[in-house]
C-alpha atoms as a PDB file:
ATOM      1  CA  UNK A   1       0.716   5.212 -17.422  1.00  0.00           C
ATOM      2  CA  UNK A   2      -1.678   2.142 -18.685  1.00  0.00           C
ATOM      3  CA  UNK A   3       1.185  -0.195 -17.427  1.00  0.00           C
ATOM      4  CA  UNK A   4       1.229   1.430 -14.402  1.00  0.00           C
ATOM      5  CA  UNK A   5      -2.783   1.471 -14.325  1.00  0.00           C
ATOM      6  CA  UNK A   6      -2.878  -2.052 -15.073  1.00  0.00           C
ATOM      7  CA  UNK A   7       0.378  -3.483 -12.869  1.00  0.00           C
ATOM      8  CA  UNK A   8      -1.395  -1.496  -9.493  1.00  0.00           C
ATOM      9  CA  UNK A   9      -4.669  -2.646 -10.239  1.00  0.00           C
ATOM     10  CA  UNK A  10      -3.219  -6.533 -10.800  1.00  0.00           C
ATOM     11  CA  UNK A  11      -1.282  -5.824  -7.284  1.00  0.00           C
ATOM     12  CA  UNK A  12      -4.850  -4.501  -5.526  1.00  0.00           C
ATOM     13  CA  UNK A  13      -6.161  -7.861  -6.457  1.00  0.00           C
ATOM     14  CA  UNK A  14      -3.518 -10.282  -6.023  1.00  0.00           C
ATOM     15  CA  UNK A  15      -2.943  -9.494  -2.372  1.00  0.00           C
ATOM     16  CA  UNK A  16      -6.648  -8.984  -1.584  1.00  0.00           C
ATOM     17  CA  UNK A  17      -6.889 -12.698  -2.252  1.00  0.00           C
ATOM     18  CA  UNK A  18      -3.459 -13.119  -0.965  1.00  0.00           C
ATOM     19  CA  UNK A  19      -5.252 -11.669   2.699  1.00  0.00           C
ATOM     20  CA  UNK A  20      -8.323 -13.133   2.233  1.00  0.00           C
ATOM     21  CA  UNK A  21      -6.230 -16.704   1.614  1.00  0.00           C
ATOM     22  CA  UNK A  22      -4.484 -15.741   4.607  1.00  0.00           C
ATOM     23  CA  UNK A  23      -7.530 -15.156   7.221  1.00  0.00           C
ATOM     24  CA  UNK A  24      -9.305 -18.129   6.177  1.00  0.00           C
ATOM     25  CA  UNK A  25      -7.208 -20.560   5.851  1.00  0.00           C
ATOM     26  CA  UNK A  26      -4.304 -19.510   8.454  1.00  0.00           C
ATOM     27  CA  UNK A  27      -3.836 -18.721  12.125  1.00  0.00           C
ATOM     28  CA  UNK A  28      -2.616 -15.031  12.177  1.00  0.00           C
ATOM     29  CA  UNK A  29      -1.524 -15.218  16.142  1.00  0.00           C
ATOM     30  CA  UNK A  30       0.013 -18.687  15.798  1.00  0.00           C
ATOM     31  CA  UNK A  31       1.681 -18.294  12.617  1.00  0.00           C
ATOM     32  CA  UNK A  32       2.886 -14.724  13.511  1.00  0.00           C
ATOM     33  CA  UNK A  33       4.729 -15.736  16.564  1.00  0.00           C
ATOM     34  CA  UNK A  34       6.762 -18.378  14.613  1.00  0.00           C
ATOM     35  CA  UNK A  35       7.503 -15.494  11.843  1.00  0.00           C
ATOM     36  CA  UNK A  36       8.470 -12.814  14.006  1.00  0.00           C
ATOM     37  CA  UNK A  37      10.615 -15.367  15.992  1.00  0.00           C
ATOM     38  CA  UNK A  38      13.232 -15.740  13.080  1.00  0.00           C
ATOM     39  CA  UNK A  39      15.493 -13.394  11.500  1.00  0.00           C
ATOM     40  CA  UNK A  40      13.823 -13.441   7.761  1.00  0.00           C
ATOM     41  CA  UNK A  41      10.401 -12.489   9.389  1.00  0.00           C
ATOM     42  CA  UNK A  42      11.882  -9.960  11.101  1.00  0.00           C
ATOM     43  CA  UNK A  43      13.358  -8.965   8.292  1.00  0.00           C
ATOM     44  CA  UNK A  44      10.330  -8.918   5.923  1.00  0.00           C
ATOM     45  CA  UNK A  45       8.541  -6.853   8.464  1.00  0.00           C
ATOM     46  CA  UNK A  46      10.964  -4.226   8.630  1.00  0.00           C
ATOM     47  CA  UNK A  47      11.669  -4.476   4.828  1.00  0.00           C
ATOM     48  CA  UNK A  48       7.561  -3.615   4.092  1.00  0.00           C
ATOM     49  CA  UNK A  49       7.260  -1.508   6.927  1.00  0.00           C
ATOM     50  CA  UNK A  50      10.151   0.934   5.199  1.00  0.00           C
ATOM     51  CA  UNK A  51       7.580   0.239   2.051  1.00  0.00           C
ATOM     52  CA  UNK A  52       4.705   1.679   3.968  1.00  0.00           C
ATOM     53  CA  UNK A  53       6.544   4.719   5.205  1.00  0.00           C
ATOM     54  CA  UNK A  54       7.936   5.905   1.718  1.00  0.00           C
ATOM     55  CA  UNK A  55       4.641   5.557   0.319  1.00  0.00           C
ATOM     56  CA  UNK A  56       2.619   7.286   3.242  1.00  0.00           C
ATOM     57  CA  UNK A  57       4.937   9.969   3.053  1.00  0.00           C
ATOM     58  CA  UNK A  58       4.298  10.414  -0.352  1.00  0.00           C
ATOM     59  CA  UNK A  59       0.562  10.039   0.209  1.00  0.00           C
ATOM     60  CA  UNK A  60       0.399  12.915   2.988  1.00  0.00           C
ATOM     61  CA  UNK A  61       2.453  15.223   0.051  1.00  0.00           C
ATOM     62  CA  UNK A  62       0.263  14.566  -2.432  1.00  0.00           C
ATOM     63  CA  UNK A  63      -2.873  14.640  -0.915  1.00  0.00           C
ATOM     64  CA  UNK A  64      -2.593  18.009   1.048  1.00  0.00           C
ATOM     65  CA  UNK A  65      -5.311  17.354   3.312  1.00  0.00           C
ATOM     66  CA  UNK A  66      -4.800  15.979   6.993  1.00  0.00           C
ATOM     67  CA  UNK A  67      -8.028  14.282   7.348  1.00  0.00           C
ATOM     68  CA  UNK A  68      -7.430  12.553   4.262  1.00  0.00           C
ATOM     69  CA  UNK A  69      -4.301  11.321   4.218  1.00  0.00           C
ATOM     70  CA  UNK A  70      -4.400  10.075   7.707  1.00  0.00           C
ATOM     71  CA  UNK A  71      -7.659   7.773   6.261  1.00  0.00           C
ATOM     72  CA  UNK A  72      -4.993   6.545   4.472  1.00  0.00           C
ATOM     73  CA  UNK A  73      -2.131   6.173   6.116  1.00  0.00           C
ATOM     74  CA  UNK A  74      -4.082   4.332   8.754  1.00  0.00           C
ATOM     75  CA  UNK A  75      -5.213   2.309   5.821  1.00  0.00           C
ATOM     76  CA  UNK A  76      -1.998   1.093   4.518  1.00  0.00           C
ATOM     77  CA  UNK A  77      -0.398   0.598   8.035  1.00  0.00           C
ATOM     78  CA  UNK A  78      -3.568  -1.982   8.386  1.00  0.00           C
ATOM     79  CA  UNK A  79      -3.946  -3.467   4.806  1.00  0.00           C
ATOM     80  CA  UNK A  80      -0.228  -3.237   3.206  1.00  0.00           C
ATOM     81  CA  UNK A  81       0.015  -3.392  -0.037  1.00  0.00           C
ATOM     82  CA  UNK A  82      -3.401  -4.050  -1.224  1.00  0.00           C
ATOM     83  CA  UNK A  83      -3.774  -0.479   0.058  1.00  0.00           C
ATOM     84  CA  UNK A  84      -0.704   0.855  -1.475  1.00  0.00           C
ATOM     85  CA  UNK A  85      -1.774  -0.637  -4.647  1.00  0.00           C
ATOM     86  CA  UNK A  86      -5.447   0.821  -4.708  1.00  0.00           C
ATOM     87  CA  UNK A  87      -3.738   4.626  -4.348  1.00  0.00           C
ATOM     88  CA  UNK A  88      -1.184   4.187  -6.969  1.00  0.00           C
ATOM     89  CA  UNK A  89      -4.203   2.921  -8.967  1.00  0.00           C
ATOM     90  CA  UNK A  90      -6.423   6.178  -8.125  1.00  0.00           C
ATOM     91  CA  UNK A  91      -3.822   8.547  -8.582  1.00  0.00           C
ATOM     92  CA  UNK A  92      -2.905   7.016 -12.324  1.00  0.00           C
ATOM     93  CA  UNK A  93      -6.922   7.886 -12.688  1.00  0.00           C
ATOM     94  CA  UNK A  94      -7.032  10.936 -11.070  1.00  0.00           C
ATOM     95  CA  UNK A  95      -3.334  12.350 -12.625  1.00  0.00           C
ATOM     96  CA  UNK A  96      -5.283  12.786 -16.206  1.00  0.00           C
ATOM     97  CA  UNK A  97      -1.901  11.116 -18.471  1.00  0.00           C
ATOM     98  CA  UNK A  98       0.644  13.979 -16.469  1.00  0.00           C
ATOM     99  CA  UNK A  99       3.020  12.652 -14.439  1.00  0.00           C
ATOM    100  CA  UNK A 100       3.483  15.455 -12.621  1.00  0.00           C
ATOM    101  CA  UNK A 101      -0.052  15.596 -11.341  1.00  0.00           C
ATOM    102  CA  UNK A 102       0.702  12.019 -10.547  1.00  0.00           C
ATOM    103  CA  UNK A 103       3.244  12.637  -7.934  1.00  0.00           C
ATOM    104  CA  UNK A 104       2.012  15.883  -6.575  1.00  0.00           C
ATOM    105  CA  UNK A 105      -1.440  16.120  -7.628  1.00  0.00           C
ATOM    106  CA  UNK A 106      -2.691  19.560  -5.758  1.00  0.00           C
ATOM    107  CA  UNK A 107       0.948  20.913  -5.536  1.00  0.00           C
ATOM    108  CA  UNK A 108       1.130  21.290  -9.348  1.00  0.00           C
END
């Protein structure tokens, strides 16, 4: 679980400053027409969209509370994998060295 812990937590960071690079230095609206108008973007956005649905759905399992896990769901269909990242992270924390609490938390 400390890999885990440690490989999350280097993921939260890495595309925080990979967003933040992003924002400042790129043109979002310019730069995402060009993507979107070739197959590999199109691609890539399906292929991390598919991310953000397996992991969402595992979010609204685990956490067990609506109001919660639409917070974030709504989070990691606006942030990606920074997002993603951050809630593997806290559910490492929060799962106490069981894996089973890990991937089900209240459902245990």
């Amino acid at each position: 679980m400390k890999i885990g812990k440690i490989l999350s937590l280097i993921g939260f960071f890495v595309m925080m400053g990979m967003l933040i690079y992003g924002f400042t230095i790129g043109d979002f609206t310019q730069e995402g027409k060009i993507l979107l108008g070739m197959p590999w973007g199109q691609i890539s956005l399906v292929d991390i969209y598919i991310e953000f649905i397996i992991v969402c759905s595992w979010i609204v399992y685990r956490e067990n509370n609506a109001s919660k896990s639409l917070i974030w769901v709504l989070l990691v269909l606006t942030l990606g994998s920074m997002i993603s990242c951050l809630y593997i992270f806290l559910a490492f924390n929060s799962s106490n060295e069981n894996w089973e609490k890990f991937w089900v938390k209240n459902r245990v």
